[in-house]
Every structure is written in structure tokens, then in C-alpha cells.
PDB file of N, CA and C in Angstrom:
ATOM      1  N   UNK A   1     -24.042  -5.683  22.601  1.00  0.00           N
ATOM      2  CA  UNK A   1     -23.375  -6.961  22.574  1.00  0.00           C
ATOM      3  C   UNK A   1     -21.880  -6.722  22.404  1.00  0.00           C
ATOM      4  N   UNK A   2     -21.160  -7.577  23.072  1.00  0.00           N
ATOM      5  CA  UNK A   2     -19.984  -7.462  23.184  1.00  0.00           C
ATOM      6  C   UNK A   2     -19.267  -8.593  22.149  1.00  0.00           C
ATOM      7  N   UNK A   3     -17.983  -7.857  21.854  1.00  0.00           N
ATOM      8  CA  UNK A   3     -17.355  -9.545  21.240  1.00  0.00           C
ATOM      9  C   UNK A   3     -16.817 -10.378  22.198  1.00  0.00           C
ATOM     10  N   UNK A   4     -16.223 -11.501  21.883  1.00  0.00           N
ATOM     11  CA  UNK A   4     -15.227 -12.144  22.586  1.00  0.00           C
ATOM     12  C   UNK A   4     -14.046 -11.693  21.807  1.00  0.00           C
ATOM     13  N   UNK A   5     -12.877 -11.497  23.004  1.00  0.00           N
ATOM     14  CA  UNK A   5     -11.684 -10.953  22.369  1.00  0.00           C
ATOM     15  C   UNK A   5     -11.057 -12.729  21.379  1.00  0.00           C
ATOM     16  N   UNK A   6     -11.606 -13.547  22.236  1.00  0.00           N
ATOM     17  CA  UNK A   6     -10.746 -14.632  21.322  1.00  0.00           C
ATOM     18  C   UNK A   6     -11.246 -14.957  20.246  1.00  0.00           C
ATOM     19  N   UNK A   7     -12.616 -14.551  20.011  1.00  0.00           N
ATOM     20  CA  UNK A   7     -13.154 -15.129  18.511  1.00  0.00           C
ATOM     21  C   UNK A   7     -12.567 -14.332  17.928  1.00  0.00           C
ATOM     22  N   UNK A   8     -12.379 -12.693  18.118  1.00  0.00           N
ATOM     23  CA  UNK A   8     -11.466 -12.159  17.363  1.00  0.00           C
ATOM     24  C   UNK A   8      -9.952 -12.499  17.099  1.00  0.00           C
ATOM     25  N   UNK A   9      -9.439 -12.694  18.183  1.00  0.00           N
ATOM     26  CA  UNK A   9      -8.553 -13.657  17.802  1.00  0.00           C
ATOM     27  C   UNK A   9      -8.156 -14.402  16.748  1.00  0.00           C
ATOM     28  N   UNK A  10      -8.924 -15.458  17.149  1.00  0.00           N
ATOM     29  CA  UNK A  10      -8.911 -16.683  15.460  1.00  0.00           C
ATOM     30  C   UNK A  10      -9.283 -16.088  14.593  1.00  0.00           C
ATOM     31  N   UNK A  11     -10.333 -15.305  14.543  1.00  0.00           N
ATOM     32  CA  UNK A  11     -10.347 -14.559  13.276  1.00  0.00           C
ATOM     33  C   UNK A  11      -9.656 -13.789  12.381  1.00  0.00           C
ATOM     34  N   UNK A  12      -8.638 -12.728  13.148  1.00  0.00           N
ATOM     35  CA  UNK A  12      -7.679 -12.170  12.672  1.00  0.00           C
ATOM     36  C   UNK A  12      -6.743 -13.066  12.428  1.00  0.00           C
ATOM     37  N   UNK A  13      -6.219 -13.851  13.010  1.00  0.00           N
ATOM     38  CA  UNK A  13      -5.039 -15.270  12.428  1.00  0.00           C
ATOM     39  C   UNK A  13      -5.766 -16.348  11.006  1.00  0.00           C
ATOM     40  N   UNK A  14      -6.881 -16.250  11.456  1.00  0.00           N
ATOM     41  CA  UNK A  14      -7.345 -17.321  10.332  1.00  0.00           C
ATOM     42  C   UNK A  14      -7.420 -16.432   8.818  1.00  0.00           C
ATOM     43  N   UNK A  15      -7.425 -15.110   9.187  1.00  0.00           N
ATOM     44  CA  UNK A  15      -7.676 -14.314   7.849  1.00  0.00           C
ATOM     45  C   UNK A  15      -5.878 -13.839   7.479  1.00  0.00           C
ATOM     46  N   UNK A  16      -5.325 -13.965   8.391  1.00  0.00           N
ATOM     47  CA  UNK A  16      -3.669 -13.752   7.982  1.00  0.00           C
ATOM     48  C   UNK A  16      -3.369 -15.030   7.114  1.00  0.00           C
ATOM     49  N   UNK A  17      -3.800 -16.342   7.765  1.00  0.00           N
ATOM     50  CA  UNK A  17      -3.045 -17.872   7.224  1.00  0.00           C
ATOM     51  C   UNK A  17      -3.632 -17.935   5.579  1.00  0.00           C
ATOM     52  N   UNK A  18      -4.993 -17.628   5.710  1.00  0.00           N
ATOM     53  CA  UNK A  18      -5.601 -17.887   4.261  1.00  0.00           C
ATOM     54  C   UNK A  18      -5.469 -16.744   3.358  1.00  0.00           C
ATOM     55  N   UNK A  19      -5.215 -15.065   3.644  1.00  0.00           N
ATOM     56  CA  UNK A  19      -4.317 -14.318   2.921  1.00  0.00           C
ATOM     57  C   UNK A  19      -3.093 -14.924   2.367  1.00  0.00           C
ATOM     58  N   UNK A  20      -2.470 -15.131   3.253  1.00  0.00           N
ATOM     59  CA  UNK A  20      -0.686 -15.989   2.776  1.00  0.00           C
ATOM     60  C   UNK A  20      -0.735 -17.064   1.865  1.00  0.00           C
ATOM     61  N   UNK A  21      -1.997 -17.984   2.596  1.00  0.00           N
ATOM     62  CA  UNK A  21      -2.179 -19.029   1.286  1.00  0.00           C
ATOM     63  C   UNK A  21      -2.723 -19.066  -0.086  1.00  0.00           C
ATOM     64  N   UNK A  22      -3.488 -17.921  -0.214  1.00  0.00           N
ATOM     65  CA  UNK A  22      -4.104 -17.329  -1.458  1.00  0.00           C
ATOM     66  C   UNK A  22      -3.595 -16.063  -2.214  1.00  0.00           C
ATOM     67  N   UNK A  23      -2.560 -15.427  -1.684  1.00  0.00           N
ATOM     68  CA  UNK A  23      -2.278 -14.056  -2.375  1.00  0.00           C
ATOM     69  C   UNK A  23      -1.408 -14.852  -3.509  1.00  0.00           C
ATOM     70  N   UNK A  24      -0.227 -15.065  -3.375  1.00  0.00           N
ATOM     71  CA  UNK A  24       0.421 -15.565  -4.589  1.00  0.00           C
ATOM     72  C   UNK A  24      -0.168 -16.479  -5.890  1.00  0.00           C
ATOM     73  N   UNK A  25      -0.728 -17.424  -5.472  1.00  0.00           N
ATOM     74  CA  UNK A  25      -1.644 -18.109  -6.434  1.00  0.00           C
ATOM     75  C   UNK A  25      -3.078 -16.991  -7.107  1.00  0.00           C
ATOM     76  N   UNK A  26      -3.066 -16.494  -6.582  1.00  0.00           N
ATOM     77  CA  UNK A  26      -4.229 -15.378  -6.913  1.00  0.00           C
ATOM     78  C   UNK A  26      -3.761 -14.506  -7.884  1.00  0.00           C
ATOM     79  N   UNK A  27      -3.004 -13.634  -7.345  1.00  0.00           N
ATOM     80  CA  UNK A  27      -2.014 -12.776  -8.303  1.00  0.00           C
ATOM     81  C   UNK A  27      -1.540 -13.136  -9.532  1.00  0.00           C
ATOM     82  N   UNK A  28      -0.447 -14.519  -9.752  1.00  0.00           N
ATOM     83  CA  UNK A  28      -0.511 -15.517 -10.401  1.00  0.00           C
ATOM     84  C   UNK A  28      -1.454 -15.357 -11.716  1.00  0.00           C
ATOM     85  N   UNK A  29      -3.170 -15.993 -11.245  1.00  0.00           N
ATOM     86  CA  UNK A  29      -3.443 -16.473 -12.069  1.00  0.00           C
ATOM     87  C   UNK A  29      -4.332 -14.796 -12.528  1.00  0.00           C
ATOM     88  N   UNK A  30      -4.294 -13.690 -11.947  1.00  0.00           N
ATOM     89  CA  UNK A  30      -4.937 -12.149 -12.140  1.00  0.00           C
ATOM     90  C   UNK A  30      -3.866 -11.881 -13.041  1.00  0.00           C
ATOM     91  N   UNK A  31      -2.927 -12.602 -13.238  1.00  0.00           N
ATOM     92  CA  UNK A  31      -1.608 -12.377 -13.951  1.00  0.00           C
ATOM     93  C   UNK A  31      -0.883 -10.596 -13.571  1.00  0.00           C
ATOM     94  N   UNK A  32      -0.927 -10.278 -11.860  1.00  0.00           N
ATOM     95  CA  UNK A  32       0.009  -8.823 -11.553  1.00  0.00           C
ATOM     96  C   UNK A  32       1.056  -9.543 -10.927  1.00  0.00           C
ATOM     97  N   UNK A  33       1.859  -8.829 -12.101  1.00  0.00           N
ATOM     98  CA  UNK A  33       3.060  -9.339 -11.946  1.00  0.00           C
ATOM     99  C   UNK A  33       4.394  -8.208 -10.962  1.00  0.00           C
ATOM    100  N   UNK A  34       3.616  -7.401 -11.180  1.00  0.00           N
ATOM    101  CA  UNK A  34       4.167  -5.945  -9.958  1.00  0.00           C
ATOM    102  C   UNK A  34       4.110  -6.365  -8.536  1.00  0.00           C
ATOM    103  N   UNK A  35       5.596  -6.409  -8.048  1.00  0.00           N
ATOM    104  CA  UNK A  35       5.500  -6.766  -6.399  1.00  0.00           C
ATOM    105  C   UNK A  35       5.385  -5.837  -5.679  1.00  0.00           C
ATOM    106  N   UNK A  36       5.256  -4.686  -5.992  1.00  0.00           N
ATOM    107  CA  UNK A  36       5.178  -3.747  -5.496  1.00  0.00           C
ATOM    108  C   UNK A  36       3.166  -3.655  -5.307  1.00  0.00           C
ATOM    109  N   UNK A  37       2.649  -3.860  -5.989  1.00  0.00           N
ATOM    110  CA  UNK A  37       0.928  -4.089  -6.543  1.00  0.00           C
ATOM    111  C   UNK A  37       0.963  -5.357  -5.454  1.00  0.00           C
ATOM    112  N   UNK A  38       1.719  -6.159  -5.522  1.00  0.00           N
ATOM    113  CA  UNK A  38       1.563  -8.042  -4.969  1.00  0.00           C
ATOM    114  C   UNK A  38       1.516  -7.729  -3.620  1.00  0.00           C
ATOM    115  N   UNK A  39       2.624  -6.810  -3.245  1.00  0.00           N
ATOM    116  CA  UNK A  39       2.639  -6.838  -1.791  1.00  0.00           C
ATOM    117  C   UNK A  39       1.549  -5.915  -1.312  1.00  0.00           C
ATOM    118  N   UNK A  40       1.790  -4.833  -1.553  1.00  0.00           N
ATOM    119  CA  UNK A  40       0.484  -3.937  -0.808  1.00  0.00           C
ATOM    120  C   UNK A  40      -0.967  -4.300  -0.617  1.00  0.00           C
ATOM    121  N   UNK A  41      -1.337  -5.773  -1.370  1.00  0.00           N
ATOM    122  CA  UNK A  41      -2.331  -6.761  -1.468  1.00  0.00           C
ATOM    123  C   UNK A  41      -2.566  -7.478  -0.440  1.00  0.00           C
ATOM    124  N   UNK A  42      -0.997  -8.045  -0.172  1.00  0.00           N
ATOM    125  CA  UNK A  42      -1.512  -9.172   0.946  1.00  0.00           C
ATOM    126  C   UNK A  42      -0.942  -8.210   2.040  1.00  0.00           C
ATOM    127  N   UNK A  43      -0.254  -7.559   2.143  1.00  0.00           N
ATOM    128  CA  UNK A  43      -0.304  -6.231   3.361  1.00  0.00           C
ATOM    129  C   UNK A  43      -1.505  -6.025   3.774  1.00  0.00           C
ATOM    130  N   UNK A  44      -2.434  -5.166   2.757  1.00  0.00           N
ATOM    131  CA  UNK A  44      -3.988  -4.467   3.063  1.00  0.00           C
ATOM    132  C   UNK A  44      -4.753  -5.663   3.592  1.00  0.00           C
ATOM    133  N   UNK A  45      -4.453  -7.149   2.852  1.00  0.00           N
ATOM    134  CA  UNK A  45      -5.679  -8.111   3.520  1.00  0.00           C
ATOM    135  C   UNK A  45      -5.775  -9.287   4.343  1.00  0.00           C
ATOM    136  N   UNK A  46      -4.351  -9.668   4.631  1.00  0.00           N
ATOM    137  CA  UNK A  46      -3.765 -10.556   5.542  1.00  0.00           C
ATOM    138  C   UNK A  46      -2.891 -10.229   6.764  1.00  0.00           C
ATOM    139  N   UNK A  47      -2.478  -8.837   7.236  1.00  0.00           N
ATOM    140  CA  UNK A  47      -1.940  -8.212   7.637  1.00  0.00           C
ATOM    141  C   UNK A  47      -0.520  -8.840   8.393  1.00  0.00           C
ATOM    142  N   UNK A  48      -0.168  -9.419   9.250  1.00  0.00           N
ATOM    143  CA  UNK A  48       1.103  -9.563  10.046  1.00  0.00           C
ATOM    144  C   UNK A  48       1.907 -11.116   9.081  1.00  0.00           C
ATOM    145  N   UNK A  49       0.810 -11.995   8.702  1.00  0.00           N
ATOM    146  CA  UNK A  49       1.298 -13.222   7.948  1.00  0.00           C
ATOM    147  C   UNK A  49       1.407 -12.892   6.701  1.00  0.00           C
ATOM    148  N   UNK A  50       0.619 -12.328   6.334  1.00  0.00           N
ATOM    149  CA  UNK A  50       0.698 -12.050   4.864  1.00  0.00           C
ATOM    150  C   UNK A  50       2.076 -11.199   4.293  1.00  0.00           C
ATOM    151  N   UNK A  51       2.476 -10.526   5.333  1.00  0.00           N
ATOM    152  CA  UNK A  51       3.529  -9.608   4.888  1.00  0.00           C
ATOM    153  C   UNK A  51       4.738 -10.276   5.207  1.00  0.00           C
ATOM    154  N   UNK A  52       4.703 -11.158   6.275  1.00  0.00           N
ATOM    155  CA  UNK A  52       6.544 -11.929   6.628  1.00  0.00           C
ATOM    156  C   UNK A  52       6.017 -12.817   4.866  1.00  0.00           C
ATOM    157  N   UNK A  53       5.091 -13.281   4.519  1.00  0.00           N
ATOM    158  CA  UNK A  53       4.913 -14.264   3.226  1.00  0.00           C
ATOM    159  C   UNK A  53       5.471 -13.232   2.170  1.00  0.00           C
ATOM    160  N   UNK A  54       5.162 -12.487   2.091  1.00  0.00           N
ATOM    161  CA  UNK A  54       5.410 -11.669   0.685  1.00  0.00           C
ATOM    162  C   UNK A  54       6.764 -11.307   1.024  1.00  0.00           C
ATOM    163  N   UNK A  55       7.750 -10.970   2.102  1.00  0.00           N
ATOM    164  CA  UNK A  55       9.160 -10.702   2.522  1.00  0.00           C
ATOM    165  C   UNK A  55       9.473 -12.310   1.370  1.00  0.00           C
ATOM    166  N   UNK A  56       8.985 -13.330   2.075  1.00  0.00           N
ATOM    167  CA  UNK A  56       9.623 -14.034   1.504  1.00  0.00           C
ATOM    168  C   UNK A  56       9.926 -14.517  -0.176  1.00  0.00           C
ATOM    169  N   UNK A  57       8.767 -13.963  -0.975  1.00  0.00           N
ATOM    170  CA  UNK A  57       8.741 -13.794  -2.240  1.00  0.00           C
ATOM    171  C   UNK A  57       9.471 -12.820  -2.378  1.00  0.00           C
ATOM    172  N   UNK A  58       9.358 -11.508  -2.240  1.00  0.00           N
ATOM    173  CA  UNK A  58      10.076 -10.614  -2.448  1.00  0.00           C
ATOM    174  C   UNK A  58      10.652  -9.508  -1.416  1.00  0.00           C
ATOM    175  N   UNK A  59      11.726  -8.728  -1.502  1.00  0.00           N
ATOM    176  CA  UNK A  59      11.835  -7.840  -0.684  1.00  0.00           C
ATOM    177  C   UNK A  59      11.119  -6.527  -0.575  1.00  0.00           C
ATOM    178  N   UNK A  60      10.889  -6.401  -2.338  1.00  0.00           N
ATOM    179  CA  UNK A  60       9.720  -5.260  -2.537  1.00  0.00           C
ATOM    180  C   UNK A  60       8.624  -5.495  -1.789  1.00  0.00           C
ATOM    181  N   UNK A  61       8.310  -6.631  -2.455  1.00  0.00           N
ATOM    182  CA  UNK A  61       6.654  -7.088  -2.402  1.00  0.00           C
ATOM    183  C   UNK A  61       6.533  -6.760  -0.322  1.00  0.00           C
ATOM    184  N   UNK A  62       7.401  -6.761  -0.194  1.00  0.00           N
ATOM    185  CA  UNK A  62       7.440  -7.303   1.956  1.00  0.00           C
ATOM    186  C   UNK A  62       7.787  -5.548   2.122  1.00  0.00           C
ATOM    187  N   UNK A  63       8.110  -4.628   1.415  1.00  0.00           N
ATOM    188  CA  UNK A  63       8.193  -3.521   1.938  1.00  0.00           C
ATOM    189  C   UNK A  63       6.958  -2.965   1.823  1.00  0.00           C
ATOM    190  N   UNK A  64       6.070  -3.564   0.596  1.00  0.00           N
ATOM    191  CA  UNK A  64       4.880  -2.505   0.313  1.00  0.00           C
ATOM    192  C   UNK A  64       3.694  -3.571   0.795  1.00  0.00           C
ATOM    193  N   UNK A  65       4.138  -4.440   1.408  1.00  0.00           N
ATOM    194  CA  UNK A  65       3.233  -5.027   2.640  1.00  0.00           C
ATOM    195  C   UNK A  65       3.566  -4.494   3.943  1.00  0.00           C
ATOM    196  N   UNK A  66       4.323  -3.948   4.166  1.00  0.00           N
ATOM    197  CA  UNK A  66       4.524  -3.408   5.633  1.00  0.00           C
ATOM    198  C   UNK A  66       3.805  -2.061   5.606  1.00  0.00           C
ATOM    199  N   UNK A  67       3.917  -1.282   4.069  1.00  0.00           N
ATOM    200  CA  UNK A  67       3.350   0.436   4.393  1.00  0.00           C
ATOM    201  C   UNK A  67       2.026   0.072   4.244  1.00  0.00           C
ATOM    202  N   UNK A  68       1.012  -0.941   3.700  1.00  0.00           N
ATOM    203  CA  UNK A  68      -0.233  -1.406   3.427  1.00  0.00           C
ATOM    204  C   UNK A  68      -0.397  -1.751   4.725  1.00  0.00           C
ATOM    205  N   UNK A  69      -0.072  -2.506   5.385  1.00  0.00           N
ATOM    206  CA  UNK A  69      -0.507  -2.988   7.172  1.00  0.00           C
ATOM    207  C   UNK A  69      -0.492  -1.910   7.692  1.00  0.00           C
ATOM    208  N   UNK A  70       0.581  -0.551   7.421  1.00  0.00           N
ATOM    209  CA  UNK A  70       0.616   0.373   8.424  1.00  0.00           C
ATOM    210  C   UNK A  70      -0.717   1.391   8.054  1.00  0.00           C
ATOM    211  N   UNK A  71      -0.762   1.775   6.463  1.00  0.00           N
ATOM    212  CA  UNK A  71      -1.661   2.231   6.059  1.00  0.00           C
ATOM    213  C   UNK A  71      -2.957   2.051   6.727  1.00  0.00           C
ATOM    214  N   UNK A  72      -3.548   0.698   6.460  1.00  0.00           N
ATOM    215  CA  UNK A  72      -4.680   0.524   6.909  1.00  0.00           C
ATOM    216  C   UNK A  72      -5.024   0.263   8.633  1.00  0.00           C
ATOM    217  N   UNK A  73      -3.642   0.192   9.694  1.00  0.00           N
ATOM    218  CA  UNK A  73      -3.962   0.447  10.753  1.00  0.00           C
ATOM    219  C   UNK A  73      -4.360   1.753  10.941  1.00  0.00           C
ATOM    220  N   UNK A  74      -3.547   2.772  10.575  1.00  0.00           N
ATOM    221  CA  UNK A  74      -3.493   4.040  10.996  1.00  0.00           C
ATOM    222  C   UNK A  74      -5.485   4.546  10.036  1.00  0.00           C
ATOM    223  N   UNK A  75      -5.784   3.928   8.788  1.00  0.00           N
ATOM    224  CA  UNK A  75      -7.374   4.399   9.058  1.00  0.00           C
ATOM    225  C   UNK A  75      -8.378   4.147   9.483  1.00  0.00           C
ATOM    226  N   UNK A  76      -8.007   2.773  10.108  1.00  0.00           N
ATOM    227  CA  UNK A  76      -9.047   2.220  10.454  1.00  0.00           C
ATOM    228  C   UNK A  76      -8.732   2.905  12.191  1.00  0.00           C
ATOM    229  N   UNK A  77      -8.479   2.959  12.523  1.00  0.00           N
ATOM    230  CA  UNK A  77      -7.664   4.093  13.958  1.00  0.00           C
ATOM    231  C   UNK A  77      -8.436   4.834  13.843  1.00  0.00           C
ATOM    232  N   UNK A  78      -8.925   5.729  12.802  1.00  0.00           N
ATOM    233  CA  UNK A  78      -9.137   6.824  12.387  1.00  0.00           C
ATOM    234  C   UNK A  78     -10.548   6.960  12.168  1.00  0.00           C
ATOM    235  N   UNK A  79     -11.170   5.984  11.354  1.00  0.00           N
ATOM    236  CA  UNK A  79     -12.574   5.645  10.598  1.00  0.00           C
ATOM    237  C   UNK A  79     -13.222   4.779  11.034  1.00  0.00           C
ATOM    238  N   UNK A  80     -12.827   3.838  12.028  1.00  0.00           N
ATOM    239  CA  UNK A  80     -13.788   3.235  13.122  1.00  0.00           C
ATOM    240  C   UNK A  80     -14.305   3.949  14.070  1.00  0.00           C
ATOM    241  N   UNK A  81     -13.970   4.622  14.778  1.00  0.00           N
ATOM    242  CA  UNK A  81     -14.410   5.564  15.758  1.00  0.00           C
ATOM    243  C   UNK A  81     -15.996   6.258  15.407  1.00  0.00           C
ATOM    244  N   UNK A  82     -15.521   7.009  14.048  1.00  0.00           N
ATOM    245  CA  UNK A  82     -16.534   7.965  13.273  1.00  0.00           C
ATOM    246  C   UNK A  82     -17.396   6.878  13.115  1.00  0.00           C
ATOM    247  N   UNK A  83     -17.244   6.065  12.472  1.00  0.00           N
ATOM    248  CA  UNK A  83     -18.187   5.229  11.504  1.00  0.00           C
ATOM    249  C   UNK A  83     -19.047   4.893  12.778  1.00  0.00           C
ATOM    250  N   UNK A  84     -18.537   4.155  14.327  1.00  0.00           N
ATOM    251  CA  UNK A  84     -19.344   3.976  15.337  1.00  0.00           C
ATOM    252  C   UNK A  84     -20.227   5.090  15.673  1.00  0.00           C
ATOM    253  N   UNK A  85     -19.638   6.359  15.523  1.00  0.00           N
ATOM    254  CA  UNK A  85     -20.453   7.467  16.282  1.00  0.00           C
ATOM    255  C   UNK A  85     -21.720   7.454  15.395  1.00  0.00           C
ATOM    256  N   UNK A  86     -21.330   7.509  13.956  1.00  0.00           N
ATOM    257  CA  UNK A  86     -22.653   7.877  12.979  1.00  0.00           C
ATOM    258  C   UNK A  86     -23.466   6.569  13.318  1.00  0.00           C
ATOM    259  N   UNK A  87     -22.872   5.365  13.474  1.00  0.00           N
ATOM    260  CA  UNK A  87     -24.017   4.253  13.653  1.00  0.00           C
ATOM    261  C   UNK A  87     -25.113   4.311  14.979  1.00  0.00           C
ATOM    262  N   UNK A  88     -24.189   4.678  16.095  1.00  0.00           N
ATOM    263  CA  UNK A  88     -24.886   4.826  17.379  1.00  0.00           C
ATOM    264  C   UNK A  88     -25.958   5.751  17.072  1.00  0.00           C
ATOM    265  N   UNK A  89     -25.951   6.938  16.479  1.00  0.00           N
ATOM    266  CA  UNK A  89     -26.788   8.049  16.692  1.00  0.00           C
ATOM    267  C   UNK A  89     -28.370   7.711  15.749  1.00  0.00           C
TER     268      UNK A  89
END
């Protein structure tokens, strides 16, 4: 079975909008107050929205959302592939 590229689509945008809308209030009330911790959060789980959002809270918080987006492109690059091969077999 194949996906549709557009359900992926909305999916990846709908998980950026509701990252952005939930990281700060979240953090907040987890009481981490480290933007450096804040950003690499909504970096790793909202990826392209989440990180212009955290630029805008902070400049930290938006740098260690950019190495968290890059982070987790570059393993999942890496660990999807494998993870398919071991599933196929």
C-alpha cells in the first residue's frame, strides 16, 4: 500500500501548526524554563513551524530548533531505510 503524498501533506503541516500551538503553553506549565531545552522541543516535534515560532520567542530557543529539525532529518535519512529493510524481511 502506498500513501497519498497529500495526506502526508496535511499531516506534516497539521503536526507543525499544533506543535507551535502547544510547545510554549506546555513548557510553561512543565515549568522548562531553558530555551535552549524549549527550542530543541518544538524543533524535534513540529519541525519547519515550530521553529520560525520558537525564533520568535527566542533567538536561542530558534537556534536549537533549527539543529533539532536538522538533527532529526539527517536520522531519520538514516533509520528509516534500515528500520524498512528489517520490517520487509
Amino acid at each position: 500500500m502506498i500513501a497519498a503524498p497529500s495526506l502526508t501533506a496535511v499531516a506534516v503541516i497539521l503536526t507543525g501548526i499544533m506543535g507551535a500551538m502547544i510547545v510554549t503553553p506546555l513548557m510553561n506549565r512543565l515549568r522548562v524554563t531553558d530555551f535552549r531545552a524549549r527550542g530543541f522541543a518544538a524543533g524535534l516535534a513540529s519541525h519547519g513551524i515550530g521553529t520560525a515560532r520558537a525564533f520568535d520567542v527566542d533567538s536561542i530557543a530558534g537556534a536549537f530548533a533549527g539543529i533539532a529539525m536538522s538533527f532529526n532529518a539527517l536520522l531519520t535519512s538514516v533509520l528509516a531505510p534500515l528500520a524498512a529493510a528489517i520490517l520487509i524481511r
